[in-house]
C-alpha atoms as a PDB file:
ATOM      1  CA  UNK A   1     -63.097 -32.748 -31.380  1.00  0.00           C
ATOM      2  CA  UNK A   2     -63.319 -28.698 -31.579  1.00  0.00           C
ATOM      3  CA  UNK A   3     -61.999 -26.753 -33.419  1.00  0.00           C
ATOM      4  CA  UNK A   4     -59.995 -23.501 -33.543  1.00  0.00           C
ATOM      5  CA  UNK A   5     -59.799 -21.049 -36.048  1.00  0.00           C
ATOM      6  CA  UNK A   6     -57.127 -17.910 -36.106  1.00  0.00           C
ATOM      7  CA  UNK A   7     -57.647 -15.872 -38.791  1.00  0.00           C
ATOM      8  CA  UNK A   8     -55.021 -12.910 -39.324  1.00  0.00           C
ATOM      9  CA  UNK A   9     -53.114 -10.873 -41.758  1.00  0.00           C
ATOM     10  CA  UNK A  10     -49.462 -10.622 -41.406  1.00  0.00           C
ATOM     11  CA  UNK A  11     -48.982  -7.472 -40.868  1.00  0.00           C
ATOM     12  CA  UNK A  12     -45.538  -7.271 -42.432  1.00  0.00           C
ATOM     13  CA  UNK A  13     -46.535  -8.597 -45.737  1.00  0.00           C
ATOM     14  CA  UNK A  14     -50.104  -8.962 -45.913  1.00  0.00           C
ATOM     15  CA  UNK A  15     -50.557 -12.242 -46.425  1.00  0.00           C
ATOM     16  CA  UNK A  16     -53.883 -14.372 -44.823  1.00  0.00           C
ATOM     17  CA  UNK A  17     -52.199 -16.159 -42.390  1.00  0.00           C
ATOM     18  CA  UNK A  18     -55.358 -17.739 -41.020  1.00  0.00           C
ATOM     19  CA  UNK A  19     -54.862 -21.282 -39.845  1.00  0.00           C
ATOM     20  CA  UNK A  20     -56.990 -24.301 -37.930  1.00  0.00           C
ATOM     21  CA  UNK A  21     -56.124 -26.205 -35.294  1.00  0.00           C
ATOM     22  CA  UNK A  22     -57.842 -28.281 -32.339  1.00  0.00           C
ATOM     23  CA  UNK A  23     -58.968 -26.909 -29.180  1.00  0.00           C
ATOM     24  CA  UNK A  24     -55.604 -26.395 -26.941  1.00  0.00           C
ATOM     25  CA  UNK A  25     -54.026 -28.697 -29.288  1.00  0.00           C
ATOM     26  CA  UNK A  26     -51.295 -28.333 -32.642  1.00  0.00           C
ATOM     27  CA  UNK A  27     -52.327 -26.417 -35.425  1.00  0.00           C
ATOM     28  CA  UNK A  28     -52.027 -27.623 -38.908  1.00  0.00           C
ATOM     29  CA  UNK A  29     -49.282 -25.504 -39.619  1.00  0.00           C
ATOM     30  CA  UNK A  30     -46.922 -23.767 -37.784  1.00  0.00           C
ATOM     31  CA  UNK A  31     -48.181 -19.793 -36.649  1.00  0.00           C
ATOM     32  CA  UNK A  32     -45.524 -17.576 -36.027  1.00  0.00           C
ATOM     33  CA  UNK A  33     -46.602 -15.291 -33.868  1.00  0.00           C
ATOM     34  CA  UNK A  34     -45.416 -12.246 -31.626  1.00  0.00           C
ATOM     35  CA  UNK A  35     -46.940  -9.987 -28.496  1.00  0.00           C
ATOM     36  CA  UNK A  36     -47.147  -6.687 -28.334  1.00  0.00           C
ATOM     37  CA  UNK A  37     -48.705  -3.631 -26.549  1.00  0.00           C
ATOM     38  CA  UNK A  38     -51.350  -6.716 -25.434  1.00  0.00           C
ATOM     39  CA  UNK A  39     -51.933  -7.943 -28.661  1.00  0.00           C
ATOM     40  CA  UNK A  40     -51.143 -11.244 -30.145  1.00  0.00           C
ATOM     41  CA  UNK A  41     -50.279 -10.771 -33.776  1.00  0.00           C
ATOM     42  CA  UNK A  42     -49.544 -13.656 -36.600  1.00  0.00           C
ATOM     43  CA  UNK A  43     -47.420 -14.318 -39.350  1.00  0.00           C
ATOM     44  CA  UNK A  44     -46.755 -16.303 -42.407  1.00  0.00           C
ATOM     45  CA  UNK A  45     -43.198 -16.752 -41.862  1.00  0.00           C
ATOM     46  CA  UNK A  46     -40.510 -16.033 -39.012  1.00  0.00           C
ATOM     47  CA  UNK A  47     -38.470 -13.647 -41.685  1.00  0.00           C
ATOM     48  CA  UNK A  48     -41.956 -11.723 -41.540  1.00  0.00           C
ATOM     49  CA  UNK A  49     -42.350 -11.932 -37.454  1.00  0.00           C
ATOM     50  CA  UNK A  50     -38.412 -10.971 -37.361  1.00  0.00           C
ATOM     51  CA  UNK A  51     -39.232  -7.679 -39.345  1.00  0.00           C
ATOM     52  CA  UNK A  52     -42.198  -7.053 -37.180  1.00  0.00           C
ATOM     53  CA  UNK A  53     -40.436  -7.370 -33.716  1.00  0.00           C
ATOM     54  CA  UNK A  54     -37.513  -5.241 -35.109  1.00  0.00           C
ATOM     55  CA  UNK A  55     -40.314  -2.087 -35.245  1.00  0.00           C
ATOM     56  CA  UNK A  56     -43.169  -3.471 -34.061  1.00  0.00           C
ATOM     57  CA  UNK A  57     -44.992   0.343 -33.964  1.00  0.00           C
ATOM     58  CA  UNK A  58     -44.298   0.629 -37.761  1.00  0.00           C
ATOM     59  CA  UNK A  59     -46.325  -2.342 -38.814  1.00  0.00           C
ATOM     60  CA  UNK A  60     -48.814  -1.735 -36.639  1.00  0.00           C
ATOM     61  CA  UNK A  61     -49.504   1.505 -37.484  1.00  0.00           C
ATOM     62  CA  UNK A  62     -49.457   0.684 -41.257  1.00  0.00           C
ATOM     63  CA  UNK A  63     -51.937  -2.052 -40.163  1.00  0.00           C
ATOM     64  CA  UNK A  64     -54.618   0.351 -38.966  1.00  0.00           C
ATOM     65  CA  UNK A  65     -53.944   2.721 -41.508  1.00  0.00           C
ATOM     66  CA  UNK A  66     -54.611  -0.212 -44.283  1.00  0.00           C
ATOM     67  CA  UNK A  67     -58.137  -1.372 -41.995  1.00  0.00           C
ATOM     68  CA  UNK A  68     -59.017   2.496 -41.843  1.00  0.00           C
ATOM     69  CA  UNK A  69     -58.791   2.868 -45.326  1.00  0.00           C
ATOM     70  CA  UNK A  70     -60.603  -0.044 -46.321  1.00  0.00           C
ATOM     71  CA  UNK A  71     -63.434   0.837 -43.977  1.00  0.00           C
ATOM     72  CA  UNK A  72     -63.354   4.607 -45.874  1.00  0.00           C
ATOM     73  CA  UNK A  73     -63.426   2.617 -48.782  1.00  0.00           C
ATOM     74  CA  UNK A  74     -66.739   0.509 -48.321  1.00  0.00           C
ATOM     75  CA  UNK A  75     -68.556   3.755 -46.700  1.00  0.00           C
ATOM     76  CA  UNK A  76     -68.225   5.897 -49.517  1.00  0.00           C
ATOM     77  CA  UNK A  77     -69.277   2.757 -51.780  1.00  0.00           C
ATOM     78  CA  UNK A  78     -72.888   3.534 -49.871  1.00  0.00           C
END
């Protein structure tokens, strides 16, 4: 049997929501999860994907900001 493995950050809270689950099968926990612009994004709770969908652009945005930095952040460690 395969295996699956979604790893994300909420993007609401932060928290590793990565989870495991088989092949086009159930997941060992639940994912909340939520479209949009094309992208499939996952949370740790549905208070967290209820924020999100409320102003989707905010979270995203803080999102990339958050990657951005931390990819500023291991350049200058160089």
């Amino acid at each position: 049997m395969r295996h699956v493995l979604i790893e994300a950050i909420d993007p609401v809270c932060g928290l590793d929501c990565t989870t495991r689950g088989r092949a086009g099968g159930r997941f060992d926990r639940p994912v909340e999860s939520a479209e949009y612009q094309g992208t499939l994004y996952h949370f740790c709770s549905e208070q967290c994907r209820l924020r999100f969908e409320s102003d989707p652009r905010k979270y995203v945005e803080n999102a990339e900001n958050a990657r951005s930095g931390a990819a500023n952040n291991v350049a200058s460690k160089r």
